[in-house]
Protein backbone atom coordinates (compact mmCIF):
# COMPACT_ATOMS: atom_id res chain seq x y z
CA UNK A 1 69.53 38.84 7.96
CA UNK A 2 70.43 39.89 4.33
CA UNK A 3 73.38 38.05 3.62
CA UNK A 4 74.69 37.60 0.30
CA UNK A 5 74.52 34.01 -0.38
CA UNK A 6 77.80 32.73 -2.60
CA UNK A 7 77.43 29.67 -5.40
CA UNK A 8 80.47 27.86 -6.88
CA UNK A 9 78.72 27.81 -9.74
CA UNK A 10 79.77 28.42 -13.45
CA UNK A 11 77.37 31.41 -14.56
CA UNK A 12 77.32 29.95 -18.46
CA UNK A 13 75.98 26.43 -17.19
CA UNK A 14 72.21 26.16 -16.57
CA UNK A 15 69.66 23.12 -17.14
CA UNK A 16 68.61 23.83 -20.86
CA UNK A 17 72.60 23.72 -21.69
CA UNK A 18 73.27 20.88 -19.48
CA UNK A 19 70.32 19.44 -20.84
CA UNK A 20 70.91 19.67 -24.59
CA UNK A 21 74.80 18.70 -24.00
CA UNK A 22 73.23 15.82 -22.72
CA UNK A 23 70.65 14.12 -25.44
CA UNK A 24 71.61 16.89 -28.48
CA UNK A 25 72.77 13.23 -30.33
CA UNK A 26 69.49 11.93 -30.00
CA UNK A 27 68.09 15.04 -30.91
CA UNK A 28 70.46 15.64 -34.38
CA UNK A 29 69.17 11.70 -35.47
CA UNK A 30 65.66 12.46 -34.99
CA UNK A 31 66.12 15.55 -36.98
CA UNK A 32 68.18 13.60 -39.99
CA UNK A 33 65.14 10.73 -39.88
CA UNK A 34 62.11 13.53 -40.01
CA UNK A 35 64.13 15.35 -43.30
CA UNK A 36 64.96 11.93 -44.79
CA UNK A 37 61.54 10.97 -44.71
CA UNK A 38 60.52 14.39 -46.05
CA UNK A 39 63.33 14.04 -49.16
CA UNK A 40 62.08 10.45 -49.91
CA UNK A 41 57.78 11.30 -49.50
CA UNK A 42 56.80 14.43 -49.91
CA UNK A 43 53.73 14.16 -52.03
CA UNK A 44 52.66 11.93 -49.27
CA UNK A 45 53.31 13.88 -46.96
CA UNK A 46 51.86 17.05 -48.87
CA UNK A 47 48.29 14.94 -49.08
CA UNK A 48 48.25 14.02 -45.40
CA UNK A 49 48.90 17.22 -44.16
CA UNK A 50 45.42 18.29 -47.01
CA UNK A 51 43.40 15.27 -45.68
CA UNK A 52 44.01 16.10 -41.95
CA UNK A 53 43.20 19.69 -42.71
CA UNK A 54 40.08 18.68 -44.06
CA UNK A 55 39.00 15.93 -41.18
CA UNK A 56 40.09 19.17 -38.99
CA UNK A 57 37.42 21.24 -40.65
CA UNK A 58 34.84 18.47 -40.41
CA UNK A 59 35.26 17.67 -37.37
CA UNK A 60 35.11 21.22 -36.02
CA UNK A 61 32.20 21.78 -37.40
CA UNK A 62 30.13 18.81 -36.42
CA UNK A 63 31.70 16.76 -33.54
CA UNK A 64 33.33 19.73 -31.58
CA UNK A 65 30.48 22.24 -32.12
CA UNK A 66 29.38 24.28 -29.14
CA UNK A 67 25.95 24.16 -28.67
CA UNK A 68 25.46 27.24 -27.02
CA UNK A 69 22.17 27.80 -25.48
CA UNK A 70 22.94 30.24 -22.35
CA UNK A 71 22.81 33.20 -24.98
CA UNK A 72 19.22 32.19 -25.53
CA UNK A 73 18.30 31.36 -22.27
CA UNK A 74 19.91 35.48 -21.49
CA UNK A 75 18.37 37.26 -23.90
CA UNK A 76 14.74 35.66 -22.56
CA UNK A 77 15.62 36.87 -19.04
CA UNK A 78 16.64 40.39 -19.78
CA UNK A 79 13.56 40.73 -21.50
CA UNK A 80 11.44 39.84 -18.75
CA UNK A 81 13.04 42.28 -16.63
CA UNK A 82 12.32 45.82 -17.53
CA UNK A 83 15.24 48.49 -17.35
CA UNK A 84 13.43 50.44 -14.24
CA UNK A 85 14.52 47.94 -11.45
CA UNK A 86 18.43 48.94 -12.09
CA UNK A 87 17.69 52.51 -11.51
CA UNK A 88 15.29 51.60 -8.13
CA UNK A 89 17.82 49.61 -6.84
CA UNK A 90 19.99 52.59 -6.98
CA UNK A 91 17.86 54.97 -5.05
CA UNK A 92 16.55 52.07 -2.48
CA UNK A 93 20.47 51.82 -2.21
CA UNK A 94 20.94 55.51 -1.34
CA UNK A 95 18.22 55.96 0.57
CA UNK A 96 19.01 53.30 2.69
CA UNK A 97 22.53 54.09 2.67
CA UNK A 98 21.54 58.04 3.98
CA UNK A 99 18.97 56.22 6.65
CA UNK A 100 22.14 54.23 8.02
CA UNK A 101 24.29 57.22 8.46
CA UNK A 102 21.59 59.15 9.98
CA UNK A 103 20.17 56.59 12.37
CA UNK A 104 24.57 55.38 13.26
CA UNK A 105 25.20 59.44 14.14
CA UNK A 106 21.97 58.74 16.30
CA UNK A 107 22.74 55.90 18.16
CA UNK A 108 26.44 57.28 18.44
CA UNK A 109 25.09 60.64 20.08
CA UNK A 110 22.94 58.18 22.30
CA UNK A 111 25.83 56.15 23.39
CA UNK A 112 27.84 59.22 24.32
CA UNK A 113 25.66 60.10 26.88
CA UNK A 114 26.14 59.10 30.70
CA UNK A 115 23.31 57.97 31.70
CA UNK A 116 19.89 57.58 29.21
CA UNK A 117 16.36 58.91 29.55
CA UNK A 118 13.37 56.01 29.21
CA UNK A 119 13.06 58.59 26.25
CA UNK A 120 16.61 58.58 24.91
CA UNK A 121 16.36 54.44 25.57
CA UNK A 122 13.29 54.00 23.48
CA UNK A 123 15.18 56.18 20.53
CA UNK A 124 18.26 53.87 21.25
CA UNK A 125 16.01 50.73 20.60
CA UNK A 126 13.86 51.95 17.36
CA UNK A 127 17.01 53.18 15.59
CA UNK A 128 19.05 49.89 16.46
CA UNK A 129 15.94 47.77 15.43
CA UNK A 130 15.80 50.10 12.09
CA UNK A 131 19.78 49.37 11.68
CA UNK A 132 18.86 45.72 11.85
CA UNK A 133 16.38 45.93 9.69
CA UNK A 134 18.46 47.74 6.65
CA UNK A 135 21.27 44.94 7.15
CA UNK A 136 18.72 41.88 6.76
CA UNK A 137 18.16 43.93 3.76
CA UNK A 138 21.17 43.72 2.04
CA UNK A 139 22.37 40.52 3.17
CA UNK A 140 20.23 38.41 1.10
């Protein structure tokens, strides 16, 4: 199942070498072109590189400018909501969460049994309807 699997191939060619063997000539001209063109212009090329700094600027700050109005729109919402409802949530959470253990060791107790009471059968059906209840709860 783990067998070692065996290449014939050389381990100092990859892609990237093969690659750059490949086109390096086109490469080397393009290179000689851009740093003729910076030996023969380069106050021209000094001012376009200012101006499209500046258009860079300007258009960062007007064109591409978030408008962002969600930070608003959260700061109006977390003041309508005041900082009690975390904390009730909490202790609806544990309460309900001590309610389902209790009512599961119940019904598990209940189920044990052989045969049920009318007694033991109405128990069975409160605390299952009770479990239902707490799971509609938390579900929404």
């Amino acid at each position: 199942m783990f067998k070692k699997i065996h290449s014939n191939r050389t381990p100092g060619v990859t892609v990237f070498g093969e690659v750059k063997k490949e086109f390096s000539i086109y490469f080397v001209k393009f290179e000689k072109w851009c740093q003729s063109l910076a030996d023969r212009y380069p106050e021209f090329l000094f001012r376009l590189m200012i101006l499209l700094m500046a258009v860079s600027l300007i258009l960062s700050f007007t064109v591409f400018r978030n408008k962002d109005t969600s930070s608003e729109e959260k700061m109006v919402s977390v003041k309508k909501v005041p900082l009690n409802t975390g904390f009730d949530q909490i202790i609806n959470t544990g309460t309900a969460l001590k309610t389902t253990i209790r009512l599961k060791a119940e019904v598990d107790s209940l189920a044990a049994q052989k045969s049920l009471s009318p007694a033991d059968s109405v128990q069975l059906e409160k605390d299952l309807d009770q479990l239902r209840e707490i799971s509609k709860q938390f579900s929404k």
